[in-house]
C-alpha atoms as a PDB file:
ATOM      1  CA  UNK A   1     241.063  -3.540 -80.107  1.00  0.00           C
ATOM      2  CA  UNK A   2     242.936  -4.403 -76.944  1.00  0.00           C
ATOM      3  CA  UNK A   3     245.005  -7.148 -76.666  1.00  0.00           C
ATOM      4  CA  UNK A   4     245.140  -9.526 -73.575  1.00  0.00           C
ATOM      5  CA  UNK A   5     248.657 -11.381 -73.013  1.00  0.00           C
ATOM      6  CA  UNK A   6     248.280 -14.359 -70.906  1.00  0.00           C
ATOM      7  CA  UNK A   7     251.220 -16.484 -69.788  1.00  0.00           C
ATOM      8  CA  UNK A   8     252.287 -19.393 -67.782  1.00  0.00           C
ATOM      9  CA  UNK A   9     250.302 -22.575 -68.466  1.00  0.00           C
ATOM     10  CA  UNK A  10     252.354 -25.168 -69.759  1.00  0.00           C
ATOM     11  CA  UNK A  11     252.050 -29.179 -68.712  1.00  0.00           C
ATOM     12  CA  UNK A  12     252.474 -30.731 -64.854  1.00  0.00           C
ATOM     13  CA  UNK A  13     251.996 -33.773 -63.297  1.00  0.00           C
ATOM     14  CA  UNK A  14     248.776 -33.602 -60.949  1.00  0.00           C
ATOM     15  CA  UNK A  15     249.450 -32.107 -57.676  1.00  0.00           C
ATOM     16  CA  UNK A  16     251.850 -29.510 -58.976  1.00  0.00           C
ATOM     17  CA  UNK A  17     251.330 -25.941 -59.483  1.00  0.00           C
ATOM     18  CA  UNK A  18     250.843 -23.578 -62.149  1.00  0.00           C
ATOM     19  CA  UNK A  19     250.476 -19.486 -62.185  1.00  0.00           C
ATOM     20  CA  UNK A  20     248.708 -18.182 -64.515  1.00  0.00           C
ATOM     21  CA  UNK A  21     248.950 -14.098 -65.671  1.00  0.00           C
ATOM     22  CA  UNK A  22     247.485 -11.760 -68.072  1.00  0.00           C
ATOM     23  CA  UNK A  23     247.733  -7.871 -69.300  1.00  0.00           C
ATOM     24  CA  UNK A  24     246.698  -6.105 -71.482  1.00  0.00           C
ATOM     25  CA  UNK A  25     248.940  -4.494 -74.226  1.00  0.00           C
ATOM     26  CA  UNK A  26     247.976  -0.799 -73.485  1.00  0.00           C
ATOM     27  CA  UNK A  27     246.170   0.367 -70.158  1.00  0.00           C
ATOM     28  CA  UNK A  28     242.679   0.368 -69.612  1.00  0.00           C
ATOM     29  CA  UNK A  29     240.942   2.566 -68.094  1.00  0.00           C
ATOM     30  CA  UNK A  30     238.490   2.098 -64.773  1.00  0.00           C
ATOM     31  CA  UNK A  31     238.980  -1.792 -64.958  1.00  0.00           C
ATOM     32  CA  UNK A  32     236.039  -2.926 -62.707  1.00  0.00           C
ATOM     33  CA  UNK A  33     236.221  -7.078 -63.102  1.00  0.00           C
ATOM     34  CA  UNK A  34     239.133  -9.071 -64.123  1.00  0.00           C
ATOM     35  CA  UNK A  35     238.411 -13.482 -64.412  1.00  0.00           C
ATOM     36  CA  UNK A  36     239.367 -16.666 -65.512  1.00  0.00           C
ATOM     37  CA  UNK A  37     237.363 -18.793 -67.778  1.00  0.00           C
ATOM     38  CA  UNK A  38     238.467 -22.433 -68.923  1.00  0.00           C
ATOM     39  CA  UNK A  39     236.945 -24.071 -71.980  1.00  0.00           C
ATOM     40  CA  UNK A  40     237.455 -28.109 -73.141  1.00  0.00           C
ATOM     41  CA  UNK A  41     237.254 -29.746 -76.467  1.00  0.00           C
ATOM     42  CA  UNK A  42     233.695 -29.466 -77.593  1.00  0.00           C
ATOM     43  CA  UNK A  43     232.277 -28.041 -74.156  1.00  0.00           C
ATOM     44  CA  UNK A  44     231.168 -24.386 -73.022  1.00  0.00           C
ATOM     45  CA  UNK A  45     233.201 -22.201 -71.550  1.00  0.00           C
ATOM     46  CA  UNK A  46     233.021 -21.840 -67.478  1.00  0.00           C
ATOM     47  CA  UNK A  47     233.800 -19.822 -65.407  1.00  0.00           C
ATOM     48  CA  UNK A  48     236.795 -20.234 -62.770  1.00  0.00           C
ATOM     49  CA  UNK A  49     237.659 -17.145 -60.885  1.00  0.00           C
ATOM     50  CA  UNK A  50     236.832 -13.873 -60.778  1.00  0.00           C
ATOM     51  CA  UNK A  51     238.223 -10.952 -58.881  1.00  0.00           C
ATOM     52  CA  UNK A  52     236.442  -6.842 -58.621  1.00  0.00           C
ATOM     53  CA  UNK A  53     238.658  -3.701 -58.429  1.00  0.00           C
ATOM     54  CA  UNK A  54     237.825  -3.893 -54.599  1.00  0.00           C
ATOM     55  CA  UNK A  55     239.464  -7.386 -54.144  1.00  0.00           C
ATOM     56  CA  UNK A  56     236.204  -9.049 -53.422  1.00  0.00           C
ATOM     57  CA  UNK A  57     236.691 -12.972 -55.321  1.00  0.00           C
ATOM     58  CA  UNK A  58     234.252 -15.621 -56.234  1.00  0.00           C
ATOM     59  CA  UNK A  59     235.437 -18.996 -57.333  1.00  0.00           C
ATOM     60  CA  UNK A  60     234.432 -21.690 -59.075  1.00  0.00           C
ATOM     61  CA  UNK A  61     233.340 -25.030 -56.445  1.00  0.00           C
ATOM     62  CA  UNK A  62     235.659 -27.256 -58.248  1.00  0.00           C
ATOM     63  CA  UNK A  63     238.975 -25.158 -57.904  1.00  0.00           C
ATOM     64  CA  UNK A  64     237.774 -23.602 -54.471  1.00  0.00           C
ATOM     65  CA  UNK A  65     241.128 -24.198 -52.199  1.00  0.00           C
ATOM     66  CA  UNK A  66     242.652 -24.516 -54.735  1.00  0.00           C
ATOM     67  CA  UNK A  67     243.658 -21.310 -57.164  1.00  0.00           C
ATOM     68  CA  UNK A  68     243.593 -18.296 -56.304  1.00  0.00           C
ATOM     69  CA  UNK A  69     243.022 -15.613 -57.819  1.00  0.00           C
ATOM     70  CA  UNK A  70     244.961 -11.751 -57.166  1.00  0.00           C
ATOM     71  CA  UNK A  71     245.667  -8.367 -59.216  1.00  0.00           C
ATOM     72  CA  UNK A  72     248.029  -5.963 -59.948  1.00  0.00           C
ATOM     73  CA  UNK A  73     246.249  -2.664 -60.368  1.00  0.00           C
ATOM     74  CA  UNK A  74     248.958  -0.716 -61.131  1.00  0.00           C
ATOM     75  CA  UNK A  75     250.088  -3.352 -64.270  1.00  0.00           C
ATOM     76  CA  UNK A  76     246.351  -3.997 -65.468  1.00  0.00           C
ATOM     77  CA  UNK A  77     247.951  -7.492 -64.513  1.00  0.00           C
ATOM     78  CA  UNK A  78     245.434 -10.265 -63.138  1.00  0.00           C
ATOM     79  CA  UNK A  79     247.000 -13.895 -61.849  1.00  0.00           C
ATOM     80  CA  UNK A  80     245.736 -17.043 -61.181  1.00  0.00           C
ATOM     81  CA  UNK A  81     247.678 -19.121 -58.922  1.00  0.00           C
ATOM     82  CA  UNK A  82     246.718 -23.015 -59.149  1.00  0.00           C
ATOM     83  CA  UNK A  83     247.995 -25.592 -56.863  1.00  0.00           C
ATOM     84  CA  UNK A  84     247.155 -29.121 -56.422  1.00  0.00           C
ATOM     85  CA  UNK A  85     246.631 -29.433 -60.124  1.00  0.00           C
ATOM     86  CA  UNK A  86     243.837 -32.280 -60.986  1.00  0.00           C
ATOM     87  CA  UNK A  87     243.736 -34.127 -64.778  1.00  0.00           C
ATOM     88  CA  UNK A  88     240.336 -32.612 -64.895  1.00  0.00           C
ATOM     89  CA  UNK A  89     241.805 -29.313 -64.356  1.00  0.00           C
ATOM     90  CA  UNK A  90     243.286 -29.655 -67.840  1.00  0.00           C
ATOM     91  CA  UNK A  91     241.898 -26.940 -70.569  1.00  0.00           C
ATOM     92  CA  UNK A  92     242.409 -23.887 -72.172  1.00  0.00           C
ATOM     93  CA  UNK A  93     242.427 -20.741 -69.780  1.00  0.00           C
ATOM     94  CA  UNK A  94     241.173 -17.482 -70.848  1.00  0.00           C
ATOM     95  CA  UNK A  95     241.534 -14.366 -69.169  1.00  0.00           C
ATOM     96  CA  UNK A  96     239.070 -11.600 -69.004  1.00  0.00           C
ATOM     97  CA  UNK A  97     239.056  -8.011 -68.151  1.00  0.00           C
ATOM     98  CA  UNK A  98     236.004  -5.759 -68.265  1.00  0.00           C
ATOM     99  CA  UNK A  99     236.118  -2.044 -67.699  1.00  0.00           C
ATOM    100  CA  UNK A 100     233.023   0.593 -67.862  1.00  0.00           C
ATOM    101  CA  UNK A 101     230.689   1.214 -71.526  1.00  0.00           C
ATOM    102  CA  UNK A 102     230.276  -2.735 -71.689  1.00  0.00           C
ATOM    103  CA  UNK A 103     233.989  -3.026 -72.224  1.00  0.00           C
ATOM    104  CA  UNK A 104     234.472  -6.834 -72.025  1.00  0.00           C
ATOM    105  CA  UNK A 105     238.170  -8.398 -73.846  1.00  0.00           C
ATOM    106  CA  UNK A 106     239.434 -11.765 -73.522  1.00  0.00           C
ATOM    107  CA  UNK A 107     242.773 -13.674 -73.646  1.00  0.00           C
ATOM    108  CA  UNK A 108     243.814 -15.672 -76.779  1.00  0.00           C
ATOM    109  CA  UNK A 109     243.695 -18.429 -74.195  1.00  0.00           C
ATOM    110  CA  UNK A 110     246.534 -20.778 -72.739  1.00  0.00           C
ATOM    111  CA  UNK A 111     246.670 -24.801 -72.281  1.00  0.00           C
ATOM    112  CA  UNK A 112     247.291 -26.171 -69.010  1.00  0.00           C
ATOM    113  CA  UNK A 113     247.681 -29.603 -69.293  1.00  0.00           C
ATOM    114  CA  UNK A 114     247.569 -31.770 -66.232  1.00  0.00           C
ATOM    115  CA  UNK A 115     248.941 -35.907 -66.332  1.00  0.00           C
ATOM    116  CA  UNK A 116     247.960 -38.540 -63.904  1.00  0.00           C
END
């Protein structure tokens, strides 16, 4: 199965920044919807970003202003930039790309850790 590498979270004080990226290890074909989903300890999983071959994004009211979201077609590559970092911002991120035939693969997930 594919692999999704994500990178860049790591621990900031709030009000700093963060950018976020993921690939895949082999190209995929026809990639229609790449996101980011963020998950605490013992809570669902919810949804932050998302962004559609076309460029169109939706976002998430609590990090509206805040992230944003872009892609790389060319590298499969999907970003998340996130500035003015919050302590309730803190999680693990999970990337997700979905192509065509129900194709839907996910990120091992990173921590982003945000201190007061």
């Amino acid at each position: 199965q594919v692999q999704l590498v994500e990178s860049g979270g790591g621990s900031v004080q709030a009000g700093g920044s963060l950018r976020l990226s993921c690939t895949p290890s082999v190209s995929i074909r026809s990639i229609n919807v790449m996101g980011w989903y963020r998950q605490d300890p013992g809570k669902q999983r919810e949804l932050v970003a998302i962004i559609s071959s076309g460029g169109s994004t939706n976002y998430a009211d609590s990090v509206k202003g805040r992230f944003t979201i872009s892609r790389d077609n060319a590298k499969n590559t999907v970003f998340l930039q996130m500035n003015s970092l919050k302590p309730e911002d803190t999680a693990v991120y999970y990337c997700n790309i979905r192509a065509g035939l129900g194709f839907s693969s996910w990120g091992q997930g990173t921590q982003v850790t945000v201190s007061s």
